[in-house]
Protein backbone atom coordinates (compact mmCIF):
# COMPACT_ATOMS: atom_id res chain seq x y z
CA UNK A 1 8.97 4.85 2.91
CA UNK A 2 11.14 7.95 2.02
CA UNK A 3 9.17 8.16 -1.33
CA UNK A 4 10.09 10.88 -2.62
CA UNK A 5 12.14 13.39 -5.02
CA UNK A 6 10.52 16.23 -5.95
CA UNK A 7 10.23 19.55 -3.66
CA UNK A 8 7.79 20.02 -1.34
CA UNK A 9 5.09 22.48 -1.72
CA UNK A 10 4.95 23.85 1.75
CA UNK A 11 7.86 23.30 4.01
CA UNK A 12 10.56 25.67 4.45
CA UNK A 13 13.97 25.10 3.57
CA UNK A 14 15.94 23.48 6.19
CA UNK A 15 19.22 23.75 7.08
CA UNK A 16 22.08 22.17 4.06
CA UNK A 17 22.92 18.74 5.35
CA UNK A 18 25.78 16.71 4.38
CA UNK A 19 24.98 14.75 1.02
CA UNK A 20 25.00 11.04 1.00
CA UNK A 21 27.66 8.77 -1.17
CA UNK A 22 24.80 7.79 -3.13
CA UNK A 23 22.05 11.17 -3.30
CA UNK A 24 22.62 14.49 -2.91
CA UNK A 25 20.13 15.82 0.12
CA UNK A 26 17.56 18.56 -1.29
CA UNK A 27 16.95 20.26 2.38
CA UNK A 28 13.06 20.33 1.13
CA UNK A 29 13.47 16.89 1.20
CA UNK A 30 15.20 16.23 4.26
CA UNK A 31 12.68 18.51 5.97
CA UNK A 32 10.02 15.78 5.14
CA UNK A 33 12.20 13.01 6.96
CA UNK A 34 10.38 11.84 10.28
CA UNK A 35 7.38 9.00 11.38
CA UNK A 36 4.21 9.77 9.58
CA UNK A 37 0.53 7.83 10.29
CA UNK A 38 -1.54 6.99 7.66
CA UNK A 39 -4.55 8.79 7.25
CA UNK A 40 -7.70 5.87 6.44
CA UNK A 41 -10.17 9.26 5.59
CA UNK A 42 -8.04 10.05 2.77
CA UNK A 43 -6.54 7.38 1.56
CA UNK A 44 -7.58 3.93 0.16
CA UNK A 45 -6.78 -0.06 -0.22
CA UNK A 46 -8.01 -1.85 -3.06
CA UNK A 47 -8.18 -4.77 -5.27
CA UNK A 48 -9.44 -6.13 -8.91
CA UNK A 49 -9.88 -9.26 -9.83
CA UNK A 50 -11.04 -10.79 -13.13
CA UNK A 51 -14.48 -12.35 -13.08
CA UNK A 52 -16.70 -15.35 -15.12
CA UNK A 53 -13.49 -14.34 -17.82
CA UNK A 54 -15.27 -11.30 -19.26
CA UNK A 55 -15.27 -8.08 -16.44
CA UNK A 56 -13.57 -7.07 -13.46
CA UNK A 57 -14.97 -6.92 -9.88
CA UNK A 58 -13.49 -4.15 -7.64
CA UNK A 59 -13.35 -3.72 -4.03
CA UNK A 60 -11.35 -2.41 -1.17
CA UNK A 61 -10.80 -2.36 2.45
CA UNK A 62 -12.44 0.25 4.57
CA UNK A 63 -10.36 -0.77 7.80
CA UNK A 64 -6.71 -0.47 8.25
CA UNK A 65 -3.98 1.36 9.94
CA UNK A 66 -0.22 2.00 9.04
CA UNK A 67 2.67 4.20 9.57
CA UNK A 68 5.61 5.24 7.31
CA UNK A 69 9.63 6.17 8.65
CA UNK A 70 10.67 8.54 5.49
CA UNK A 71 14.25 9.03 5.09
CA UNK A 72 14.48 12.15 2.63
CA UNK A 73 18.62 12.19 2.80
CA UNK A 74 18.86 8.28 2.02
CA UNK A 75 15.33 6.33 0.85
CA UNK A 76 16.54 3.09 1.12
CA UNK A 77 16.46 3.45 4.93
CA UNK A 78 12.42 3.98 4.64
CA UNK A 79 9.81 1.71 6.44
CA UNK A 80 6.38 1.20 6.60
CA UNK A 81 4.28 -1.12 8.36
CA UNK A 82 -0.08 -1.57 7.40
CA UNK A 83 -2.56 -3.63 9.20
CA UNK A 84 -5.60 -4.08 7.13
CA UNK A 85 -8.67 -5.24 8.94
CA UNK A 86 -10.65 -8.21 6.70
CA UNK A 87 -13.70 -8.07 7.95
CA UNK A 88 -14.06 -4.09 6.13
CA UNK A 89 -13.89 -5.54 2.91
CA UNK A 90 -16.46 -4.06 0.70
CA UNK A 91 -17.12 -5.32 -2.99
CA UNK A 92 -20.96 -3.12 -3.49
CA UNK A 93 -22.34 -6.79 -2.92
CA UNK A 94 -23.25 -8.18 0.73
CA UNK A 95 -23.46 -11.69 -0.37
CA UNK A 96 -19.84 -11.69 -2.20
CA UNK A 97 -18.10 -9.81 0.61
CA UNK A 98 -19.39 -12.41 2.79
CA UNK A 99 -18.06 -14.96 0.89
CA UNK A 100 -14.93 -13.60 0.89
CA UNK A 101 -14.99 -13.48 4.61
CA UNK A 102 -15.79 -17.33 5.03
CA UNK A 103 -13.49 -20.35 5.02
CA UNK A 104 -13.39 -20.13 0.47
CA UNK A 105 -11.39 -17.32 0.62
CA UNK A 106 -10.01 -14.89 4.12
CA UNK A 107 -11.61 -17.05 6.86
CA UNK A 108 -12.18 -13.74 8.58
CA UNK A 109 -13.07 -15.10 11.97
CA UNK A 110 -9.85 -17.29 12.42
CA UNK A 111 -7.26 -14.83 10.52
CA UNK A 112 -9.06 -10.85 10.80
CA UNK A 113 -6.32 -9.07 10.21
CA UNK A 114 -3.97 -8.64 6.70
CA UNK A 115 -0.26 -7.29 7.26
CA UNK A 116 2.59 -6.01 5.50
CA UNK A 117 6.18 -4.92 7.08
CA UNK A 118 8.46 -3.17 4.49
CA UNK A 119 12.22 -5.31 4.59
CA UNK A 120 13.69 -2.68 1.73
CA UNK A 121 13.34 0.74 -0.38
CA UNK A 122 15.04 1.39 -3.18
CA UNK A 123 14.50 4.89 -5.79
CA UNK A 124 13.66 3.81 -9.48
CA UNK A 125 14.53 7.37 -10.59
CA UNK A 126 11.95 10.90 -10.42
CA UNK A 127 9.66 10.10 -8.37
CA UNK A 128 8.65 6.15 -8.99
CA UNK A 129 10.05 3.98 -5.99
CA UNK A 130 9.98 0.60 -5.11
CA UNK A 131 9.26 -1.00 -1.75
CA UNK A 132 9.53 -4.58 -1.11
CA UNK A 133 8.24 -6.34 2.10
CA UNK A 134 6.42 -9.47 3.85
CA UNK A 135 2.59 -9.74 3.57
CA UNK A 136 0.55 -11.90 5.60
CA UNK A 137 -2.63 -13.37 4.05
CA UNK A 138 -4.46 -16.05 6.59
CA UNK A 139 -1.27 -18.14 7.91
CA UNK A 140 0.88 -17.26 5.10
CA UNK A 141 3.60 -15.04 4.49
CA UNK A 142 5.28 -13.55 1.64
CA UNK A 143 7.36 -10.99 0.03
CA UNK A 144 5.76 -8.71 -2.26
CA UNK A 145 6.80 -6.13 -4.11
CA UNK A 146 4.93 -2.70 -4.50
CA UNK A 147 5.81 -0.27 -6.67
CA UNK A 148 5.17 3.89 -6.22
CA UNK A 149 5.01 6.98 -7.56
CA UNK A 150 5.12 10.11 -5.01
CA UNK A 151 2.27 12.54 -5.35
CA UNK A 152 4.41 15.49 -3.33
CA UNK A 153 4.10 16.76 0.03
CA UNK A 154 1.96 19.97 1.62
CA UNK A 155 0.50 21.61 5.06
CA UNK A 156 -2.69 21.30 4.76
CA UNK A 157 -5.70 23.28 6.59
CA UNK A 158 -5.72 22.33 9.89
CA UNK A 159 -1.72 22.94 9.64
CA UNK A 160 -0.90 19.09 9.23
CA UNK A 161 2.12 17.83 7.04
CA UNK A 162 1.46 15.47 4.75
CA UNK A 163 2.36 13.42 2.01
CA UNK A 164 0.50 11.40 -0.55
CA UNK A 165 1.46 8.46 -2.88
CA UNK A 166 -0.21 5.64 -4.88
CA UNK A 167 1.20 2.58 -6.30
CA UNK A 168 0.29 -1.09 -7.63
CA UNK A 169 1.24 -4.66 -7.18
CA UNK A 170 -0.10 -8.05 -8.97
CA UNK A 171 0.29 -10.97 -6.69
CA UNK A 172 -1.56 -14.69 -7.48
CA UNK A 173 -4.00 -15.24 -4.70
CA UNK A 174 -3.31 -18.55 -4.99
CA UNK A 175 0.29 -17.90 -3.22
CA UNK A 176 -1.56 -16.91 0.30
CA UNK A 177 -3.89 -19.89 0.40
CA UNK A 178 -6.91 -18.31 -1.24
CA UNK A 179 -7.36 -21.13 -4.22
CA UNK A 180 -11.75 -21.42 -4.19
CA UNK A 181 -13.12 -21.19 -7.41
CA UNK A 182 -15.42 -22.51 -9.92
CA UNK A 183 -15.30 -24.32 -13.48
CA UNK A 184 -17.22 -22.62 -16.10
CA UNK A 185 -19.37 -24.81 -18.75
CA UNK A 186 -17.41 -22.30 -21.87
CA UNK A 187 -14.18 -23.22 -20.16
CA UNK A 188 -12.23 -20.96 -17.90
CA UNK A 189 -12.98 -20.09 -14.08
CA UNK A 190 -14.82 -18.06 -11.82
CA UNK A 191 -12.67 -15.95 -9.80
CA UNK A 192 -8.91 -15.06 -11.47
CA UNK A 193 -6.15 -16.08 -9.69
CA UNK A 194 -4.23 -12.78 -10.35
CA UNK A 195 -5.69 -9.96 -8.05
CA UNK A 196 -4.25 -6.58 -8.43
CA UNK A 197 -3.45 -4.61 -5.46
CA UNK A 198 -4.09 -0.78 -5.86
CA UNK A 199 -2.77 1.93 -3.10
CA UNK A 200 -3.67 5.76 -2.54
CA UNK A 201 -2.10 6.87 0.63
CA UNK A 202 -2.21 10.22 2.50
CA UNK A 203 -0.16 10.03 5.41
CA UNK A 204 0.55 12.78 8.11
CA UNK A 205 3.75 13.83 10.23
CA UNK A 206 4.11 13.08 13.94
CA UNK A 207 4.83 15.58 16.19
């Protein structure tokens, strides 16, 4: 995603490069620039979602894969692709999260994988970033919008280099298919249609 703008904590200073029209290249930032694979031990996907009106159930996926293509000279030329598998979703509950897998809600069985591809990256300034992209719920896809804030960059013990960020995203569930819910006698629903996404990523650089 080429999130990032403030030094890293570990790599040496590479060799001056030739700044960009539009950012001046930090070599401890182009140093960083390469393919990087997401690390599921230490890192996390998860969601909230409002419940009955009056709390907040959380949960998160336990499966998924994903790999980032950081650009520390120009951001905006950043990717990064995830494939979340459904049927890891974990809510503390084993009736919920298999309701979630049925036909109300992910229809694990017909549709077991959630993806997103990054289509742009843009810097907001320091170190928040944006990264924009199409996610695949079920049979639907659409662009979503994730923003990030970048949690800096070191070599860690086993002499890996890595880089860690966490962002956020609201999307309306209802805009991937998943509308089940339930009228409540008081008034109000169930489930919440507005889910919020939540991402804490630890990613490591290819050879």
């Amino acid at each position: 995603m080429g999130l990032f703008n403030r030094r890293s904590q570990s790599a040496a200073p590479a060799a001056a490069t030739t700044a960009t029209a539009t950012l001046p290249v930090d070599p401890a930032l182009a140093a960083l620039t390469g393919e990087y694979t997401v690390d599921p031990a230490h890192s996390r996907i998860g969601f909230t979602v409002r419940h009955a009106m009056v709390t907040n159930v959380r949960g998160s996926f336990a499966g998924f894969e994903g790999t980032l293509g950081l650009d520390g000279a120009d951001p905006s030329r950043s990717t990064a692709s995830i494939d979340v598998d459904i049927a890891s979703v974990s809510t503390g509950i084993a009736d919920r999260d298999a309701h979630l897998l049925g036909s109300d809600f992910f229809d694990a069985e017909l549709f077991p994988r959630m993806t997103f591809r990054s289509t742009r990256a843009e810097a907001l300034g320091g170190d928040a970033y944006r990264i924009t992209g199409d996610l695949t719920i079920k049979d639907v896809t659409r662009p979503l919008s994730i923003d990030l804030e970048f949690n800096g960059a070191a070599t860690d013990v086993y002499g890996s280099e890595r880089v860690g960020f966490e962002g956020s995203a609201d999307i309306l569930r209802s805009d991937w298919g998943l509308t089940w819910n339930a009228a409540l006698e008081a008034g109000g629903v169930m489930v919440s249609d507005k889910v919020k996404l939540t991402f804490d990523i630890s990613a490591v650089k290819q050879g």
